[in-house]
PDB file of N, CA and C in Angstrom:
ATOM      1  N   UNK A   1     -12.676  37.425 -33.857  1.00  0.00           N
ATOM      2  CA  UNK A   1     -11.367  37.769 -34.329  1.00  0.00           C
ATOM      3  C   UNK A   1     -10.823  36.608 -35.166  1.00  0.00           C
ATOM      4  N   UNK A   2     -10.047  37.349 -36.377  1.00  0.00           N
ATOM      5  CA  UNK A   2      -9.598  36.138 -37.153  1.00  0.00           C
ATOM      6  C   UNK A   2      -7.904  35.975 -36.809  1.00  0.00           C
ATOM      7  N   UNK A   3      -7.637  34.585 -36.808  1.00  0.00           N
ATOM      8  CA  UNK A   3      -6.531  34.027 -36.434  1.00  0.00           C
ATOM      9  C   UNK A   3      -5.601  33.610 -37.642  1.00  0.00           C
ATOM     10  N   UNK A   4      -4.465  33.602 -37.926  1.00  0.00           N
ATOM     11  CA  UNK A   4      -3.818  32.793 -38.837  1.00  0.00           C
ATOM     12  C   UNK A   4      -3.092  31.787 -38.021  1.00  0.00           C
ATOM     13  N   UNK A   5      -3.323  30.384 -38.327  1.00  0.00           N
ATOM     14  CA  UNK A   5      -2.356  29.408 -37.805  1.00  0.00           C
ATOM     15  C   UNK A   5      -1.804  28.538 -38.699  1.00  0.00           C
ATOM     16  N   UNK A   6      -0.269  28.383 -38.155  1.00  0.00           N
ATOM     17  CA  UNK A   6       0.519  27.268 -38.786  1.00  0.00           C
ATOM     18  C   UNK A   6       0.319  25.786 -38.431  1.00  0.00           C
ATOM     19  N   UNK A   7       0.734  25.043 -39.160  1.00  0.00           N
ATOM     20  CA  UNK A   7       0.876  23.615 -38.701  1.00  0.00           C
ATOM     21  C   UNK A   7       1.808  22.856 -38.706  1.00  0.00           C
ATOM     22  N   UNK A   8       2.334  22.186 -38.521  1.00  0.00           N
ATOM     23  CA  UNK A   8       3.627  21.176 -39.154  1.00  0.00           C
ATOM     24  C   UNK A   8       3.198  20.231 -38.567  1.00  0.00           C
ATOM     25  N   UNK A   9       3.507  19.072 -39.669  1.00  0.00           N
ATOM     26  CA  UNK A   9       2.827  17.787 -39.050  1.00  0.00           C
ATOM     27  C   UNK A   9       4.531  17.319 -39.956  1.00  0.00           C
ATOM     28  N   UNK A  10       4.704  16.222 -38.419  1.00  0.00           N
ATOM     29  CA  UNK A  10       6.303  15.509 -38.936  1.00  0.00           C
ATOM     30  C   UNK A  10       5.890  13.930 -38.412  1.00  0.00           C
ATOM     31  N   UNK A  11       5.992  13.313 -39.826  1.00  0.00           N
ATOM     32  CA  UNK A  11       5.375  11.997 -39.346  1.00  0.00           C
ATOM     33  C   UNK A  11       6.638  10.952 -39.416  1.00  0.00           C
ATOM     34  N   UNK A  12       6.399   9.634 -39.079  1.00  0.00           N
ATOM     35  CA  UNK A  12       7.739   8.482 -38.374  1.00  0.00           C
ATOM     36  C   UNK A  12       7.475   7.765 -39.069  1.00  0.00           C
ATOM     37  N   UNK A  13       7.962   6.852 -40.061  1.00  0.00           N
ATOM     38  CA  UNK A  13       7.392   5.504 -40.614  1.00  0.00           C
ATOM     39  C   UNK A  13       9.165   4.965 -40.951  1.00  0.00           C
ATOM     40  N   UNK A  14       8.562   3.360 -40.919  1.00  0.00           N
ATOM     41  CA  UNK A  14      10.205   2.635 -41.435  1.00  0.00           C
ATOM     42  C   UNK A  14       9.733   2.040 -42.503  1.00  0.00           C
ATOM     43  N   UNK A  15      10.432   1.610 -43.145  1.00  0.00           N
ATOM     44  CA  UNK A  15      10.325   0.931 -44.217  1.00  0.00           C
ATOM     45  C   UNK A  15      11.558  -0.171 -44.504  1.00  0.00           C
ATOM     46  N   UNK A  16      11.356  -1.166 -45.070  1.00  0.00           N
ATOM     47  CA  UNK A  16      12.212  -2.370 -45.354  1.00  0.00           C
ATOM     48  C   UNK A  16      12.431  -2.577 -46.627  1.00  0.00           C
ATOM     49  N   UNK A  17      13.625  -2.492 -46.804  1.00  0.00           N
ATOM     50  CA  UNK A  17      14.117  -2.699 -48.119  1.00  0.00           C
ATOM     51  C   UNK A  17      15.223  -3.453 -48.682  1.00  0.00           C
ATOM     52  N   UNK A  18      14.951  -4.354 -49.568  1.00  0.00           N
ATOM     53  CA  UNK A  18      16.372  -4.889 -50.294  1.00  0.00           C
ATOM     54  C   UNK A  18      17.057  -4.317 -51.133  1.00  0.00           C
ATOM     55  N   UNK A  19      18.540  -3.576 -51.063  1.00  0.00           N
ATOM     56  CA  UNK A  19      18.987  -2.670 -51.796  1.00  0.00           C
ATOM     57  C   UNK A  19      20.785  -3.154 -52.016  1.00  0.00           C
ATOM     58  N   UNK A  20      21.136  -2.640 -52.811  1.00  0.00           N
ATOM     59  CA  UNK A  20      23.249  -2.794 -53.151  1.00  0.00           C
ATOM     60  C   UNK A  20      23.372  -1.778 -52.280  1.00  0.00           C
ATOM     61  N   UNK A  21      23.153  -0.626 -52.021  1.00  0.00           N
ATOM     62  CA  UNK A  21      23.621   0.242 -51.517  1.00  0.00           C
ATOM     63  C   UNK A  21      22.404   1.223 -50.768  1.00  0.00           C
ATOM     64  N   UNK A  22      23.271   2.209 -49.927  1.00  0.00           N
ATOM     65  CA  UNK A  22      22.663   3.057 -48.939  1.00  0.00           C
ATOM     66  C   UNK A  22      21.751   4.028 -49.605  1.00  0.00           C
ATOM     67  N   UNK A  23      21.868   3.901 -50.681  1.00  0.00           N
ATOM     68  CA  UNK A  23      21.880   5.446 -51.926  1.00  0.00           C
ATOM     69  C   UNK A  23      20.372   4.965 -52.749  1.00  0.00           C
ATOM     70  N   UNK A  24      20.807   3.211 -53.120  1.00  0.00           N
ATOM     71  CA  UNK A  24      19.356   2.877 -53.620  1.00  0.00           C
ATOM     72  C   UNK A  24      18.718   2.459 -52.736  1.00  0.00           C
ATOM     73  N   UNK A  25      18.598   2.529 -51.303  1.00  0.00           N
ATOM     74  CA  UNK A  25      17.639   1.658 -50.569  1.00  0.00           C
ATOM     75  C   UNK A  25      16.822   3.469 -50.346  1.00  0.00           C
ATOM     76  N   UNK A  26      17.669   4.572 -50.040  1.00  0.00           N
ATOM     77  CA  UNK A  26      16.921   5.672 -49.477  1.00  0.00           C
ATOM     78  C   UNK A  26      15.621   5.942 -51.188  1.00  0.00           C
ATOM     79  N   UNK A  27      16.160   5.951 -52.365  1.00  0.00           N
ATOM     80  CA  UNK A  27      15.913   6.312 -53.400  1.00  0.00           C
ATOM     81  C   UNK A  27      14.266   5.181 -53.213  1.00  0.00           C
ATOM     82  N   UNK A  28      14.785   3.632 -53.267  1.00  0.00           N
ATOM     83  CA  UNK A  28      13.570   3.056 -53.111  1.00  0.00           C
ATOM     84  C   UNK A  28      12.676   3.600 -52.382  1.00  0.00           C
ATOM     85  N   UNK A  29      12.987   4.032 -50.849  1.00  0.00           N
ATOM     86  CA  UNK A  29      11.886   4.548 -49.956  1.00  0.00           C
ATOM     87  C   UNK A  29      11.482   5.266 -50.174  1.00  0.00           C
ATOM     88  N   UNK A  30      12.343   6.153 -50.895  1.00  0.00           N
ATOM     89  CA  UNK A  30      11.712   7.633 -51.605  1.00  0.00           C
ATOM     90  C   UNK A  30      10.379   7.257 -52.716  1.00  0.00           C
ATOM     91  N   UNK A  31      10.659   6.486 -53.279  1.00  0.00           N
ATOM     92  CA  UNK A  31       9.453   5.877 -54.613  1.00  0.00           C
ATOM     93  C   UNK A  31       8.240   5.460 -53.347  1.00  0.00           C
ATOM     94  N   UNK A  32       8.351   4.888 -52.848  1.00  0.00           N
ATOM     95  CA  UNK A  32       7.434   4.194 -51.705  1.00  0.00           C
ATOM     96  C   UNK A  32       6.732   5.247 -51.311  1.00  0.00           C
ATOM     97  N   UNK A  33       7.593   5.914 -50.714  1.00  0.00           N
ATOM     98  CA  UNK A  33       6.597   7.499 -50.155  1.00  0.00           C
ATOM     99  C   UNK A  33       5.496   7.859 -51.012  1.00  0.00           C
ATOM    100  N   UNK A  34       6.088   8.471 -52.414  1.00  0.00           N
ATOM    101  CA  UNK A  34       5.617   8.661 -53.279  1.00  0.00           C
ATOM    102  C   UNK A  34       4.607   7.855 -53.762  1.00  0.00           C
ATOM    103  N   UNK A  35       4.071   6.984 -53.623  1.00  0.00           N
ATOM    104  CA  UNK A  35       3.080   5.816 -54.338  1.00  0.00           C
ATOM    105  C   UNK A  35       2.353   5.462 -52.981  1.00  0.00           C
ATOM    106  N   UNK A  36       2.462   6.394 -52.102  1.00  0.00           N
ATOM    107  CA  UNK A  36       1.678   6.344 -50.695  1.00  0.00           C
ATOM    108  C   UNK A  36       1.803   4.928 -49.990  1.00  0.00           C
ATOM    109  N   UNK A  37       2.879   4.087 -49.947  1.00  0.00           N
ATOM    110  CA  UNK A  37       3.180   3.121 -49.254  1.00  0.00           C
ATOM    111  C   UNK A  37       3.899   2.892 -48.273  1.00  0.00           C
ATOM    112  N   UNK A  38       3.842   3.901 -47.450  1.00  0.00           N
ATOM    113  CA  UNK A  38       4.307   3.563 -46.006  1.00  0.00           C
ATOM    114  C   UNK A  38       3.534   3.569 -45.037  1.00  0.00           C
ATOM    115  N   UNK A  39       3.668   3.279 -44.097  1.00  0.00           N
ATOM    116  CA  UNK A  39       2.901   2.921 -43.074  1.00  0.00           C
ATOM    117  C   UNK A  39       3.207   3.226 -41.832  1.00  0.00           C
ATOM    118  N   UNK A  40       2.621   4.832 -41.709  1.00  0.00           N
ATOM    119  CA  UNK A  40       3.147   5.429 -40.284  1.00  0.00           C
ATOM    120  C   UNK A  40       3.046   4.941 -39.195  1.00  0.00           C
ATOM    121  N   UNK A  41       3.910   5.328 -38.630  1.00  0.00           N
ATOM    122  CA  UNK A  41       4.210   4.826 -36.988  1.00  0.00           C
ATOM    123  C   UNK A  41       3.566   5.794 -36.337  1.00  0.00           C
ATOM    124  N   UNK A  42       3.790   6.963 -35.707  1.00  0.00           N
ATOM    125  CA  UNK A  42       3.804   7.972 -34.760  1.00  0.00           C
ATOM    126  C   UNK A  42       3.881   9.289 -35.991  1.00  0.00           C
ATOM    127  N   UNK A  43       3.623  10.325 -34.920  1.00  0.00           N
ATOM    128  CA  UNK A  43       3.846  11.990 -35.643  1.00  0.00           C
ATOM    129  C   UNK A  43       3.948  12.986 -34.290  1.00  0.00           C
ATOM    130  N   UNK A  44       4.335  14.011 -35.233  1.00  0.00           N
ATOM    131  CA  UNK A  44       4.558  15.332 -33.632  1.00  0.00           C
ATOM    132  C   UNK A  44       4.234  16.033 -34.799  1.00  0.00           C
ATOM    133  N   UNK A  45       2.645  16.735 -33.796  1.00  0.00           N
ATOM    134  CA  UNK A  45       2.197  18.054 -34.508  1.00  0.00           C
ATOM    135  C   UNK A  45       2.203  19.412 -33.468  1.00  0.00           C
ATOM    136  N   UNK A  46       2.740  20.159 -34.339  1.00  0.00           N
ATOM    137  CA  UNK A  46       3.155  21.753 -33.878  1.00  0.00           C
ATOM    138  C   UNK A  46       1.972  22.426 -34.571  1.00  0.00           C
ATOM    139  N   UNK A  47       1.484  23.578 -33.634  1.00  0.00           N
ATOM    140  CA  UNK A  47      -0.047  23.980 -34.326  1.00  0.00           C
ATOM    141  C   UNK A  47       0.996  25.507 -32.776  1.00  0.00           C
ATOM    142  N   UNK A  48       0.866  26.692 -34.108  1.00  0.00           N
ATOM    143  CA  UNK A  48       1.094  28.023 -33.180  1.00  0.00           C
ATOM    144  C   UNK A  48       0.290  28.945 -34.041  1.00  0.00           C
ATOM    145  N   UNK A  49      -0.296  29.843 -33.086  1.00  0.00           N
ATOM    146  CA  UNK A  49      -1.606  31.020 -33.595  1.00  0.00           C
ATOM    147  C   UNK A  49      -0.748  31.898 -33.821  1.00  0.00           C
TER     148      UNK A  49
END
């Protein structure tokens, strides 16, 4: 029998940043993400058939 399953994978990482404001430090982390430079901590994976 064939199954369809979902996944969600929700992963944790911090990141450190020097920023003026709340607005460019999230924006920096956002670039970081993007250029694959963070460095996960932990995750919670949900897997339902």
């Amino acid at each position: 029998m064939k199954y369809i399953v979902d996944i969600k994978e929700t992963s944790y990482g911090v990141i450190e940043v020097d920023a003026d404001s709340k607005e460019d430090a999230e924006d920096m982390a956002s670039d970081l993400w993007y250029e694959g430079k963070v460095e996960w901590v932990d995750c919670d994976l949900d897997v339902d058939a």
